[in-house]
N, C-alpha and C. Protein backbone atom coordinates (compact mmCIF):
# COMPACT_ATOMS: atom_id res chain seq x y z
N UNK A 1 -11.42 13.19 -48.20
CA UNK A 1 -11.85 12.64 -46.93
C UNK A 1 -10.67 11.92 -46.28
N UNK A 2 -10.86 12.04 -44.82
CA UNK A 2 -9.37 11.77 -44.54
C UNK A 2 -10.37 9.98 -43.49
N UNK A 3 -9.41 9.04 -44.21
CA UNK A 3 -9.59 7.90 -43.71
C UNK A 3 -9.32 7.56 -42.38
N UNK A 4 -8.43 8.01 -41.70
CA UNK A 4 -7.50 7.93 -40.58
C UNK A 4 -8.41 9.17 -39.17
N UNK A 5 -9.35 9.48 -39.60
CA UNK A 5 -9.83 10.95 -39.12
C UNK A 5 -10.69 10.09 -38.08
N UNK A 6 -11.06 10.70 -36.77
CA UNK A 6 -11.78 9.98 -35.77
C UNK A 6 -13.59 10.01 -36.44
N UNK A 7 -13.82 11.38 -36.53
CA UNK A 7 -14.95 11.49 -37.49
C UNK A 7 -15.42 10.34 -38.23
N UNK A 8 -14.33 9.74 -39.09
CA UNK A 8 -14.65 8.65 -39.86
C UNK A 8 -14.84 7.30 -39.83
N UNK A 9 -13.66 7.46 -38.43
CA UNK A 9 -13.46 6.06 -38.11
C UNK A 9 -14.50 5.57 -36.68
N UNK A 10 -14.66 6.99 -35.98
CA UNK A 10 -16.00 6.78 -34.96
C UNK A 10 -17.11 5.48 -35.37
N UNK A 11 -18.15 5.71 -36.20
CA UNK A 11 -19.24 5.05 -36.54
C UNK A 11 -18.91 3.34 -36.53
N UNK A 12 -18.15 3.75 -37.82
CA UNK A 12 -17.68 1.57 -37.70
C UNK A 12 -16.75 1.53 -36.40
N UNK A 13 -16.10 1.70 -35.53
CA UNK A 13 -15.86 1.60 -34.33
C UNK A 13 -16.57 0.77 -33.23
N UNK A 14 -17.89 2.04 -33.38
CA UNK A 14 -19.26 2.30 -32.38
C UNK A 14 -19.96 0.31 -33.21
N UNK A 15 -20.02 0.67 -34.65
CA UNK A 15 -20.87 -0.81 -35.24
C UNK A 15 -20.10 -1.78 -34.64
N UNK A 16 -18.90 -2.11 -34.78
CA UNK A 16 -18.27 -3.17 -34.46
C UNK A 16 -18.22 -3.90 -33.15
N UNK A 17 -18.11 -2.65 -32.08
CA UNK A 17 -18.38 -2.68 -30.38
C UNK A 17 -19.74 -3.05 -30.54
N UNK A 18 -20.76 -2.82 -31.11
CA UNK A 18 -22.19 -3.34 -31.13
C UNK A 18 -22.38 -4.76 -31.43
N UNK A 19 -21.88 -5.04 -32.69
CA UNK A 19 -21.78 -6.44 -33.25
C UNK A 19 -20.82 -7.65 -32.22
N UNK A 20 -19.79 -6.73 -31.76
CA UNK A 20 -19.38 -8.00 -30.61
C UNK A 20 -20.04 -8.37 -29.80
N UNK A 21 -20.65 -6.98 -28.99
CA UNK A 21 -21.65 -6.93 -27.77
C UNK A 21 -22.74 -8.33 -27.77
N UNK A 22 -23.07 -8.24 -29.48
CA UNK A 22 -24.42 -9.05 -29.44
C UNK A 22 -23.53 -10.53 -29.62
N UNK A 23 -22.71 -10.72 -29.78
CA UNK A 23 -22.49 -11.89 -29.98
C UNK A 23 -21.72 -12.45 -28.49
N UNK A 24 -21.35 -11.88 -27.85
CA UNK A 24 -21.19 -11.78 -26.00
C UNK A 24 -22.23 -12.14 -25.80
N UNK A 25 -23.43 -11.83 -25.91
CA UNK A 25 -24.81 -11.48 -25.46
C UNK A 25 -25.35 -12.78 -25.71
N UNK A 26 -24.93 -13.36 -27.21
CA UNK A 26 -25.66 -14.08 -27.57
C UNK A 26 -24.76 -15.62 -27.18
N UNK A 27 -23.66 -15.97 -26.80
CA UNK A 27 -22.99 -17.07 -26.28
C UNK A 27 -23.22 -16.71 -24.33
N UNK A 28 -23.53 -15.97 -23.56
CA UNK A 28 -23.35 -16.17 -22.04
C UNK A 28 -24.92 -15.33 -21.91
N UNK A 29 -25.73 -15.15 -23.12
CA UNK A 29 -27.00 -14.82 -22.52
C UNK A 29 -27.77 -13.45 -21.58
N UNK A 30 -26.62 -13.24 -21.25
CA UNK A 30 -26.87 -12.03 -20.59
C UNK A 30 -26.15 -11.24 -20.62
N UNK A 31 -26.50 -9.87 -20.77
CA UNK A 31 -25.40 -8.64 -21.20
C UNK A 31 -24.17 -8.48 -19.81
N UNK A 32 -24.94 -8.56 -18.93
CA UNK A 32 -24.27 -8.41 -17.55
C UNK A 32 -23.29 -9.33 -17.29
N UNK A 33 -23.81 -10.47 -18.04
CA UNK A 33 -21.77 -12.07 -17.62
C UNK A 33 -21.11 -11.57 -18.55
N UNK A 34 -22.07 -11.48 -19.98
CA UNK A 34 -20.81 -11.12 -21.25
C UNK A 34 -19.94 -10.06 -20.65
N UNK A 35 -20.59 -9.07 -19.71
CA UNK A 35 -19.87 -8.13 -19.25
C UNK A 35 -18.41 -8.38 -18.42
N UNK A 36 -18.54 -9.35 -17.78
CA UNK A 36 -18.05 -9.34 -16.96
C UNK A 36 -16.70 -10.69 -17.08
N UNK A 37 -17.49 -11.56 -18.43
CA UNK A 37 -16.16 -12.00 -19.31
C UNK A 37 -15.32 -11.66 -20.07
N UNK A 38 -16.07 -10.42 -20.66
CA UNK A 38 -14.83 -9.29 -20.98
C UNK A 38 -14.23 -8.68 -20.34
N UNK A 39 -14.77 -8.27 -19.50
CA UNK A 39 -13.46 -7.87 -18.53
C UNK A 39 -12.50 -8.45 -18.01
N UNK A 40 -12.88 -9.96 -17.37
CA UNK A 40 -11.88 -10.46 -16.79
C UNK A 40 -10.86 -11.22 -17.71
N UNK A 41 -11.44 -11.51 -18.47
CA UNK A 41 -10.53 -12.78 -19.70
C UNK A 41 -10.07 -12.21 -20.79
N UNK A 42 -10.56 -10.59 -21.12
CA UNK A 42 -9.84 -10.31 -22.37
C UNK A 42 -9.61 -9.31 -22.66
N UNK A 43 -9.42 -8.64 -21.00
CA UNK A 43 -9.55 -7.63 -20.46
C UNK A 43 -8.23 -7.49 -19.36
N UNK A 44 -8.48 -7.88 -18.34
CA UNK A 44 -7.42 -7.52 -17.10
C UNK A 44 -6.96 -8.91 -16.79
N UNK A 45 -7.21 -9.71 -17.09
CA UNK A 45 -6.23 -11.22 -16.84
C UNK A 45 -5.17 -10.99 -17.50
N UNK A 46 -5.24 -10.47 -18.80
CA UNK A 46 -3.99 -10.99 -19.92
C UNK A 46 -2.87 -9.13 -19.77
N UNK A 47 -3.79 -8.25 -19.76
CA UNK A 47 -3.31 -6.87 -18.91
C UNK A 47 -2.51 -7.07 -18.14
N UNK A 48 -2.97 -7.98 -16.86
CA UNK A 48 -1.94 -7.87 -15.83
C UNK A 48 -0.99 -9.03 -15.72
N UNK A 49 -1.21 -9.90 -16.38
CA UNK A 49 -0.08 -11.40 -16.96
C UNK A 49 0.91 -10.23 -17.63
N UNK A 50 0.37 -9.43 -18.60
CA UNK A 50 1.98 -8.46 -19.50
C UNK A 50 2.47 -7.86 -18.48
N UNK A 51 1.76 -7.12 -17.73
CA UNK A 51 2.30 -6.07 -16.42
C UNK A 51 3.58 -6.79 -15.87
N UNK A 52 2.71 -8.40 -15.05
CA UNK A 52 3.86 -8.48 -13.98
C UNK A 52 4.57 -9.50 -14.70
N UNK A 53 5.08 -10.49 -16.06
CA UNK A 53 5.61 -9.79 -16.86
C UNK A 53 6.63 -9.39 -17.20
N UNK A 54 6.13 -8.02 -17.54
CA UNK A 54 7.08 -7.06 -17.66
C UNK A 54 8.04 -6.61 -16.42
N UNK A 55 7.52 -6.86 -14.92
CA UNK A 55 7.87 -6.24 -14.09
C UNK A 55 9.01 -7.20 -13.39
N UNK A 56 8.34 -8.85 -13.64
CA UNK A 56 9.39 -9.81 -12.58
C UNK A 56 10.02 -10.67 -13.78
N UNK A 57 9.85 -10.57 -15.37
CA UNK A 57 10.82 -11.30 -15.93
C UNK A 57 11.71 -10.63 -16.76
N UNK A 58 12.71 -11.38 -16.98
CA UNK A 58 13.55 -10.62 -18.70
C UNK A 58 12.42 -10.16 -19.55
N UNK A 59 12.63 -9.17 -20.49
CA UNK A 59 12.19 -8.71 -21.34
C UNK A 59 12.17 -9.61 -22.60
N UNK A 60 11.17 -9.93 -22.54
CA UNK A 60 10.97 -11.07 -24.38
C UNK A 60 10.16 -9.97 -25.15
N UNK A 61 10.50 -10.36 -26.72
CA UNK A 61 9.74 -9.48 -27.56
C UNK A 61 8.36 -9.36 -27.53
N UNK A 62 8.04 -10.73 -26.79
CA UNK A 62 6.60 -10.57 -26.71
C UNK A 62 5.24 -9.50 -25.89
N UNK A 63 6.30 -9.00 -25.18
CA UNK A 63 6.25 -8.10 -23.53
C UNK A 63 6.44 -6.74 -24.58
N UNK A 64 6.94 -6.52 -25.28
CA UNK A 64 7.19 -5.21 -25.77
C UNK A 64 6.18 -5.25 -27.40
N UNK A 65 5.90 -6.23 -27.94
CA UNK A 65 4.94 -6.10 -28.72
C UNK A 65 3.56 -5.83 -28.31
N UNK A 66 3.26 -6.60 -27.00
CA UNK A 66 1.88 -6.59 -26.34
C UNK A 66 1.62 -5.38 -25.79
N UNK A 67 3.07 -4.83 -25.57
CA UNK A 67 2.58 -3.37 -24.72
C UNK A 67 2.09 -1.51 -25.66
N UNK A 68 2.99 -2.58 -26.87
CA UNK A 68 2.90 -1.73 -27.67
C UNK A 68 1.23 -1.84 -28.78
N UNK A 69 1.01 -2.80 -29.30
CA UNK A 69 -0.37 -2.73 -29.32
C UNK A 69 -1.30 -1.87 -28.55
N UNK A 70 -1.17 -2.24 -26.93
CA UNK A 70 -2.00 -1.55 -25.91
C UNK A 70 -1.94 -0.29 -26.21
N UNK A 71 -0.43 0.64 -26.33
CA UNK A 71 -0.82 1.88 -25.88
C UNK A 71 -1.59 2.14 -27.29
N UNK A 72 -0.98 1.72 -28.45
CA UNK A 72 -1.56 2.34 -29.76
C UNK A 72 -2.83 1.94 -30.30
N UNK A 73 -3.47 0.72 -29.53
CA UNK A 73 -5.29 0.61 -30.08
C UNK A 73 -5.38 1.89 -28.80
N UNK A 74 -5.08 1.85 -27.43
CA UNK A 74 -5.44 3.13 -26.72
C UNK A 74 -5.73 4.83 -27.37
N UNK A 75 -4.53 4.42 -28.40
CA UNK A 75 -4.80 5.93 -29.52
C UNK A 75 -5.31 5.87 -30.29
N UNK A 76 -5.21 4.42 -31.46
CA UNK A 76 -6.04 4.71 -32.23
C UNK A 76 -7.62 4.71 -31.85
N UNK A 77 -8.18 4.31 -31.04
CA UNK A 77 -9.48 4.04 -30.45
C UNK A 77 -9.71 5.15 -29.25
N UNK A 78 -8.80 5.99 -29.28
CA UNK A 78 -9.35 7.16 -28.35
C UNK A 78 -9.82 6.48 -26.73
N UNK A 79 -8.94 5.62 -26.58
CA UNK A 79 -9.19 5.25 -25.33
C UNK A 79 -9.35 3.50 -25.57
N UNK A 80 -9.57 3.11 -24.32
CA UNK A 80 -9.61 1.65 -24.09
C UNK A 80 -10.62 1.05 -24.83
N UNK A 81 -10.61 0.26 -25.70
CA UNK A 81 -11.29 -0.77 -26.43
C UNK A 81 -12.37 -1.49 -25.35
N UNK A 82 -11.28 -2.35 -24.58
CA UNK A 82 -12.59 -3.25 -23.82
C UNK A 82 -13.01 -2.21 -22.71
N UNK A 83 -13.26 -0.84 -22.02
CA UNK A 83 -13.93 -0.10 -21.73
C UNK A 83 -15.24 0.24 -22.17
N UNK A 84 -14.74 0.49 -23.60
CA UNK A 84 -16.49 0.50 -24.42
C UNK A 84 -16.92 -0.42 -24.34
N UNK A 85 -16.22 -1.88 -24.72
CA UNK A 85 -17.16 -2.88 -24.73
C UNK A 85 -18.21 -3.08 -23.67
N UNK A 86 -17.07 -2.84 -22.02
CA UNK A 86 -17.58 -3.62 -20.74
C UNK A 86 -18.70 -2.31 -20.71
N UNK A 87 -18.77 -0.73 -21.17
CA UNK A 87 -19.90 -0.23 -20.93
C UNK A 87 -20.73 -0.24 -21.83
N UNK A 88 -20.77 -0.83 -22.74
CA UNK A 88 -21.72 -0.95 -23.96
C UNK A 88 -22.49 -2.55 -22.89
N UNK A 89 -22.04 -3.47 -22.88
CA UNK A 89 -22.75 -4.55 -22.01
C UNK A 89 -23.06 -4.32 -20.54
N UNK A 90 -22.39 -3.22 -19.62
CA UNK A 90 -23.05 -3.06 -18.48
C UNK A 90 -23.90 -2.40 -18.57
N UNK A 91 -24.24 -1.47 -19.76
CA UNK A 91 -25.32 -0.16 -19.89
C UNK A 91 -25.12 1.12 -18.56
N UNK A 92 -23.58 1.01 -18.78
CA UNK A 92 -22.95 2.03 -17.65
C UNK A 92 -21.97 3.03 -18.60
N UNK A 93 -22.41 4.19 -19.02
CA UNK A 93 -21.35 4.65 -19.62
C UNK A 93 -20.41 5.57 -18.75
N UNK A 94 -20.36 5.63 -16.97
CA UNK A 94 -19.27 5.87 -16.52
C UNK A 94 -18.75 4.42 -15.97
N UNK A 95 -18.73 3.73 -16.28
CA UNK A 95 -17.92 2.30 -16.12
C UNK A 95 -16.41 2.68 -16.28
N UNK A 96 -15.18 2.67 -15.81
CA UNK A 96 -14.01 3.00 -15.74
C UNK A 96 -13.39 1.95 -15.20
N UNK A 97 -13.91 0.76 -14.52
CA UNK A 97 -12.91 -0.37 -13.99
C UNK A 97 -12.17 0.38 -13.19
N UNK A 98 -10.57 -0.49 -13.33
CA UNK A 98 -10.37 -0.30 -12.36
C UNK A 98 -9.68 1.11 -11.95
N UNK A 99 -9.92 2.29 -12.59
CA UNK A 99 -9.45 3.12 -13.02
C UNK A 99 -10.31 4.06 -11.45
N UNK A 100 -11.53 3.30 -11.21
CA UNK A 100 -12.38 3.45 -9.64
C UNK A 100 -11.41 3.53 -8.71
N UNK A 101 -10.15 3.53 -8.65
CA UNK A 101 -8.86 3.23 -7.38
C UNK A 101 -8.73 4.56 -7.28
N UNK A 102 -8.72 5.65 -8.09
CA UNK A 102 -8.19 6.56 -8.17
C UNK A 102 -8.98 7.25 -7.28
N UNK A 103 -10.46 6.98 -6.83
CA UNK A 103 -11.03 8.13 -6.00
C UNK A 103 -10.53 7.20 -4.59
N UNK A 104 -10.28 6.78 -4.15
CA UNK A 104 -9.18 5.98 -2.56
C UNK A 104 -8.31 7.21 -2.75
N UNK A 105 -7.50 7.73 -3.37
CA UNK A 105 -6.21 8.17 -3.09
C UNK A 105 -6.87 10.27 -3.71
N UNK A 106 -8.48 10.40 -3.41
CA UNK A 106 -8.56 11.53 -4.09
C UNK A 106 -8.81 12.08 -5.07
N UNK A 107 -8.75 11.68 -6.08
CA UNK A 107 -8.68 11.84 -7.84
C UNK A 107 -10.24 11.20 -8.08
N UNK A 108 -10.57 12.16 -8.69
CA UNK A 108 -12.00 11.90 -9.43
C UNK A 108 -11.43 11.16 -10.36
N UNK A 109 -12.34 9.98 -10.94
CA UNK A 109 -12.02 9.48 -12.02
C UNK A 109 -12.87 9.83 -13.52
N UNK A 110 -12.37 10.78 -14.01
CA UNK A 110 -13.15 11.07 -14.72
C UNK A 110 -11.84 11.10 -16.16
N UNK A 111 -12.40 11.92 -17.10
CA UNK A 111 -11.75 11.46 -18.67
C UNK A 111 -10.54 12.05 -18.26
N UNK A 112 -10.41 13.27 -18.00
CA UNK A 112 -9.23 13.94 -18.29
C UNK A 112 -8.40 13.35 -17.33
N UNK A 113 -8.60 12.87 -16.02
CA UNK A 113 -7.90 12.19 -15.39
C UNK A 113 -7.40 10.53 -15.15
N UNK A 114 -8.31 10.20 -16.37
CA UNK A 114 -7.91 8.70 -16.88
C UNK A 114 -6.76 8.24 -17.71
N UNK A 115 -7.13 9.59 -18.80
CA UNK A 115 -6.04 10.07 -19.53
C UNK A 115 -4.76 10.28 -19.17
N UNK A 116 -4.85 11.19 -17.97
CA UNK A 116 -3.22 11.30 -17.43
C UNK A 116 -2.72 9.96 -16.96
N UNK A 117 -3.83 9.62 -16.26
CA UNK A 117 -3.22 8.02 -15.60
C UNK A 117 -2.53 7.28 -16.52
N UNK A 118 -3.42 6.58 -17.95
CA UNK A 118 -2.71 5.81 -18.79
C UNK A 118 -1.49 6.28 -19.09
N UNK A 119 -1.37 7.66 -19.66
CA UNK A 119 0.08 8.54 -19.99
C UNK A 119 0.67 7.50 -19.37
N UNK A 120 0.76 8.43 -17.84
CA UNK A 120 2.13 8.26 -16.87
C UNK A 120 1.69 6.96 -16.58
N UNK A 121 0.99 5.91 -16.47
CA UNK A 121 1.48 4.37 -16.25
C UNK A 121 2.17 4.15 -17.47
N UNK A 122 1.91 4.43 -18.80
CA UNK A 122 2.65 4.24 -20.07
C UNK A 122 4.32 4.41 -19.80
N UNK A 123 4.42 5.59 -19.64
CA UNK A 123 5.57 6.67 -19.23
C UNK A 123 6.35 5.12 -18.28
N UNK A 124 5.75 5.22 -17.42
CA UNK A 124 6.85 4.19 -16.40
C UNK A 124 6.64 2.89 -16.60
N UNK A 125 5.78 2.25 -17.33
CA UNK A 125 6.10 0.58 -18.06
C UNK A 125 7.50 0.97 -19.40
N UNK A 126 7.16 2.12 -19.85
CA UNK A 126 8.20 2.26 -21.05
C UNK A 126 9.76 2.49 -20.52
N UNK A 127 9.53 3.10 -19.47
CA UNK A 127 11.39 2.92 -18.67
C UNK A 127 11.72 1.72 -18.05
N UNK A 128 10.51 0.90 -17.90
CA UNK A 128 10.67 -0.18 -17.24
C UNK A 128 11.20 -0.84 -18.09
N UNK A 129 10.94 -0.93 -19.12
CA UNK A 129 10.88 -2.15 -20.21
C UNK A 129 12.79 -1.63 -20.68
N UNK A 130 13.13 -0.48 -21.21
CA UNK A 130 13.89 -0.22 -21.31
C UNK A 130 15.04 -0.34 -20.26
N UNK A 131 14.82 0.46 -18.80
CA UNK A 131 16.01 -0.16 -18.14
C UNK A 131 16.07 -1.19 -17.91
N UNK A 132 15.19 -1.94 -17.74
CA UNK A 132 15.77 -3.85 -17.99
C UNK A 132 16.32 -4.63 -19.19
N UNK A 133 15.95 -3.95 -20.71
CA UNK A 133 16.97 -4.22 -21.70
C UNK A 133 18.10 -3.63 -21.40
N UNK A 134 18.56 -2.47 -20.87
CA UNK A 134 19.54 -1.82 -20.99
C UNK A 134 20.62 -2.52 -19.40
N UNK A 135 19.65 -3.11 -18.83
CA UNK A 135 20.40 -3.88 -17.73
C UNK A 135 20.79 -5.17 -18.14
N UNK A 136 20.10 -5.91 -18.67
CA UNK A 136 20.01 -7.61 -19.12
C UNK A 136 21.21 -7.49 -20.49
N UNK A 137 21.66 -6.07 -21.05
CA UNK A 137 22.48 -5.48 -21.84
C UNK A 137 23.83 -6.07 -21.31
N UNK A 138 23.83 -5.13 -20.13
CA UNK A 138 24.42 -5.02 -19.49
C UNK A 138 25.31 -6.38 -18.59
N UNK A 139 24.58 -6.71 -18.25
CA UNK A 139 24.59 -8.56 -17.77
C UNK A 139 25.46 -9.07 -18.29
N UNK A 140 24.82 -9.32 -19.95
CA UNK A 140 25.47 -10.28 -20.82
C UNK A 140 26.90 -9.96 -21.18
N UNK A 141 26.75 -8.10 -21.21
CA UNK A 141 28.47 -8.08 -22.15
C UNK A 141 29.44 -8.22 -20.59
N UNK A 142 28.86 -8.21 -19.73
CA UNK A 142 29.80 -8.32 -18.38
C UNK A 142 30.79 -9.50 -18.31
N UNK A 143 29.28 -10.50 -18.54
CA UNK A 143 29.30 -12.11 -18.78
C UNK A 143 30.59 -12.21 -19.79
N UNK A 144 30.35 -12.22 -20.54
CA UNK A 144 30.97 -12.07 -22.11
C UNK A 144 32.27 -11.82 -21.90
N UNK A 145 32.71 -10.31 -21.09
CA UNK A 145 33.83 -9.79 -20.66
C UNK A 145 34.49 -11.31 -19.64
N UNK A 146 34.00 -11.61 -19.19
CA UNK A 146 34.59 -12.11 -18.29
C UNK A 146 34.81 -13.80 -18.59
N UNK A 147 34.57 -13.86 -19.39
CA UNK A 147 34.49 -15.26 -20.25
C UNK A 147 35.98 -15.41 -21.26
């Protein structure tokens, strides 16, 4: 039996997203706030604190550990963690957040096209992160040179 197999790891996944749910449920009372405190607080607050971040500061290890977690619970969990959660507590299983932007510009939001999205946002936080080490690299031995 392969431990690592989605097959296997599905079920306690699915239990665990259940067991949080109820305990959301059971501190804010209602499935619908728990909902909506997962999303914002442990969900897309701390998401978009790494984003911009990543985007308007030096690169700290912390920015490249956090991002790296993200993409890889994204794989190992076959997708977004607090997604299931926020649709396991909205009782919406096309719940997609903010992933809803995509029909403004055309794009159904649906799996296969959520999928590409994360990719290629992945794809360009990962050059991001890199050409700014490779610039802030750059900086220092300049500095250095010229010292």
């Amino acid at each position: 039996m392969n431990y690592l197999s989605w097959e296997f790891r599905k079920p306690y996944i699915d239990i665990g997203i259940k067991k949080f749910c109820n305990l959301m449920t059971f501190i804010f009372r209602e499935k619908d706030i728990a909902g909506w405190m997962v999303a914002w607080f442990l969900h897309y607050i701390p998401y978009f604190y790494m984003l911009m971040s990543i985007f308007l500061y030096p690169i700290k290890p912390w920015m490249i550990i956090g991002f790296i977690i993200t993409y890889l619970s994204n794989t190992f969990f076959r997708g977004c963690l607090c997604f299931r959660i926020e649709r396991e507590l909205f009782e919406d299983k096309t719940w997609v957040g903010p992933y809803h932007l995509m029909e403004y510009w055309g794009t159904k939001a649906n799996t296969k096209n959520i999928i590409l999205a994360f990719h290629k946002w992945t794809k360009i936080i990962f050059v991001m992160i890199i050409l700014k080490v490779l610039y802030c690299n750059f900086i220092q031995e300049k500095k250095t040179v010229q010292n």
